[in-house]
C-alpha atoms as a PDB file:
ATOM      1  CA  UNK A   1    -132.007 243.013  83.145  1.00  0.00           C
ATOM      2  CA  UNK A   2    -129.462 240.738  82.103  1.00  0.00           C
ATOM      3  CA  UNK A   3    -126.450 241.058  79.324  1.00  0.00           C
ATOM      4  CA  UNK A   4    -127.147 241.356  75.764  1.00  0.00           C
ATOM      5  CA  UNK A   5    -125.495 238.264  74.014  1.00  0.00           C
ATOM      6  CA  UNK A   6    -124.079 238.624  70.564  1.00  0.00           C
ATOM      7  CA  UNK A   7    -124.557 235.617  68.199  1.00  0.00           C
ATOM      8  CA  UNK A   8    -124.053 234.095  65.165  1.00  0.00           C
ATOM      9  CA  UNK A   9    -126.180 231.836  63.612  1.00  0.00           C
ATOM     10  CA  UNK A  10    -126.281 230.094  60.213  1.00  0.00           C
ATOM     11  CA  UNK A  11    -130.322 229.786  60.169  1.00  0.00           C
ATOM     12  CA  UNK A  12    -130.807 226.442  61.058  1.00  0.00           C
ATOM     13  CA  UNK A  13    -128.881 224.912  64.204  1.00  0.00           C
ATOM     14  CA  UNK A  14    -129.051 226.917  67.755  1.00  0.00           C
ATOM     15  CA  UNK A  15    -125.875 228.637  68.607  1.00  0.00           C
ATOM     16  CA  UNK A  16    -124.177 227.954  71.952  1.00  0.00           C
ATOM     17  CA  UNK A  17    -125.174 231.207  73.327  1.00  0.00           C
ATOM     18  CA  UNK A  18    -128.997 230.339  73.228  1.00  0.00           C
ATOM     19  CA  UNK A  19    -128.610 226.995  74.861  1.00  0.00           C
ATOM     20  CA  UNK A  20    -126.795 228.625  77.542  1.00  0.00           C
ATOM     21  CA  UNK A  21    -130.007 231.032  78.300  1.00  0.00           C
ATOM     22  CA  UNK A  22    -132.981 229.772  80.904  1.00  0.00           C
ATOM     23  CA  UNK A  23    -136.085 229.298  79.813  1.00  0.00           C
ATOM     24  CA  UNK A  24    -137.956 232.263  79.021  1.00  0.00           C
ATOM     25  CA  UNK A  25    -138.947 235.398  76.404  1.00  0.00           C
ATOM     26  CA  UNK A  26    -135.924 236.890  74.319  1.00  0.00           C
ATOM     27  CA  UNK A  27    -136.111 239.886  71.363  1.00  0.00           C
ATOM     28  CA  UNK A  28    -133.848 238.680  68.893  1.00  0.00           C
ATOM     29  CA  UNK A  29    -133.301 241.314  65.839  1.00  0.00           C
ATOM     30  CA  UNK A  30    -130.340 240.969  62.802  1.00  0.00           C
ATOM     31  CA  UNK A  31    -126.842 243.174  64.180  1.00  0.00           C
ATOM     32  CA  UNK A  32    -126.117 244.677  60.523  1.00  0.00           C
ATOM     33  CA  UNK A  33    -123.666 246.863  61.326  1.00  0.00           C
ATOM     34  CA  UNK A  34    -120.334 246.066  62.867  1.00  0.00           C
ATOM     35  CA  UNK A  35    -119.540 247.904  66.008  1.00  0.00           C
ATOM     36  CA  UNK A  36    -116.431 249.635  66.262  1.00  0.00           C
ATOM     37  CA  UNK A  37    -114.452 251.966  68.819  1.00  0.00           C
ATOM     38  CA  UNK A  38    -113.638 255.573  68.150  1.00  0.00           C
ATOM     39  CA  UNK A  39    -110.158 256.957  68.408  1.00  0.00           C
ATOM     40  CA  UNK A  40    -110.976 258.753  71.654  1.00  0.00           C
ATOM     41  CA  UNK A  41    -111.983 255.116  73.073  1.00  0.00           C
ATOM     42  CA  UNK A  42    -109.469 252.985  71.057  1.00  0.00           C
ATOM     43  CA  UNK A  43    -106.645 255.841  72.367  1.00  0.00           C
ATOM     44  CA  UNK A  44    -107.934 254.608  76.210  1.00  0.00           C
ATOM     45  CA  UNK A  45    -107.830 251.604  75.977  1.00  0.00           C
ATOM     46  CA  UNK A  46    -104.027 251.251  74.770  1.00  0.00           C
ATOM     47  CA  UNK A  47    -103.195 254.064  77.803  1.00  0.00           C
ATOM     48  CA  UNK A  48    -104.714 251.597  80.002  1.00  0.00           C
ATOM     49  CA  UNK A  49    -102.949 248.437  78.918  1.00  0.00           C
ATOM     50  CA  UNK A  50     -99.806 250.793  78.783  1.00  0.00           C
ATOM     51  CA  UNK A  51    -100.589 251.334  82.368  1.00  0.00           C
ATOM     52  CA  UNK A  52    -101.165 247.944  83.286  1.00  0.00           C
ATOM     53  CA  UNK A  53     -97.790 246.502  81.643  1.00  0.00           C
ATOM     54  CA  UNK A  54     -96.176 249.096  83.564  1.00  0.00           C
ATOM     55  CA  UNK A  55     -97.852 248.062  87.070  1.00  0.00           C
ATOM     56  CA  UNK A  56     -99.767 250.306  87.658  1.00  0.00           C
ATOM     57  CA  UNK A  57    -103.094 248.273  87.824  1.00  0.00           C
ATOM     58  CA  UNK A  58    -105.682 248.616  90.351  1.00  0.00           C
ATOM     59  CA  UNK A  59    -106.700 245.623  92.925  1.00  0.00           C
ATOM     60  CA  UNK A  60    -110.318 244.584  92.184  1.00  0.00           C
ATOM     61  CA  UNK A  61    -111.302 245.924  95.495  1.00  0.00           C
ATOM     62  CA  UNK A  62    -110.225 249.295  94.741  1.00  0.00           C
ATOM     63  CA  UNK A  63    -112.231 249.429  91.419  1.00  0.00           C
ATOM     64  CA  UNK A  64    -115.222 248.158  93.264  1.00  0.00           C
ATOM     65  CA  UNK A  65    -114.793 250.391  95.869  1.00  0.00           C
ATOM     66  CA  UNK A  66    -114.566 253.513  92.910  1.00  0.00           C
ATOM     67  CA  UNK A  67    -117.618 252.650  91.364  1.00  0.00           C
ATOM     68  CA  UNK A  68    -119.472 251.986  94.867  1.00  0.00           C
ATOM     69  CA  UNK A  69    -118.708 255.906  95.440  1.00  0.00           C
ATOM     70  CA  UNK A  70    -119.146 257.135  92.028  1.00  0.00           C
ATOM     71  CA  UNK A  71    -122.274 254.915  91.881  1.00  0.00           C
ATOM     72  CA  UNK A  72    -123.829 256.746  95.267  1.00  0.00           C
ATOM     73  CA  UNK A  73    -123.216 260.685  93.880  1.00  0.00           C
END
């Protein structure tokens, strides 16, 4: 299954992010609400760009290789 894409459309042109989809079958239905992080999640993410700006990133072969084995449990 592919990504969901979020757009915005004012009812009469079609948005970028449909022309960029192959031909095919799509469920479009109205987003009303606006999504939004809790603390727990908003707290994370500044501990990881705290981390980062301190150099303590990961390589993108060790994340892939973390997921792999979390992935295979």
């Amino acid at each position: 299954m592919s990504a969901a894409r979020i757009l915005t459309w004012n009812g009469k042109d079609v948005p970028e992010e449909l022309q960029e989809l192959p031909a095919g079958r799509y469920v479009v239905e109205p987003m009303n609400e606006q999504l939004t992080l809790s603390e727990e999640e908003d707290e994370g993410l500044r501990q990881a760009l705290a981390s980062l700006r301190a150099g303590k990133g990961r390589t993108l072969e060790q994340v892939r290789n973390r997921v792999d084995s979390i992935l295979r449990r």
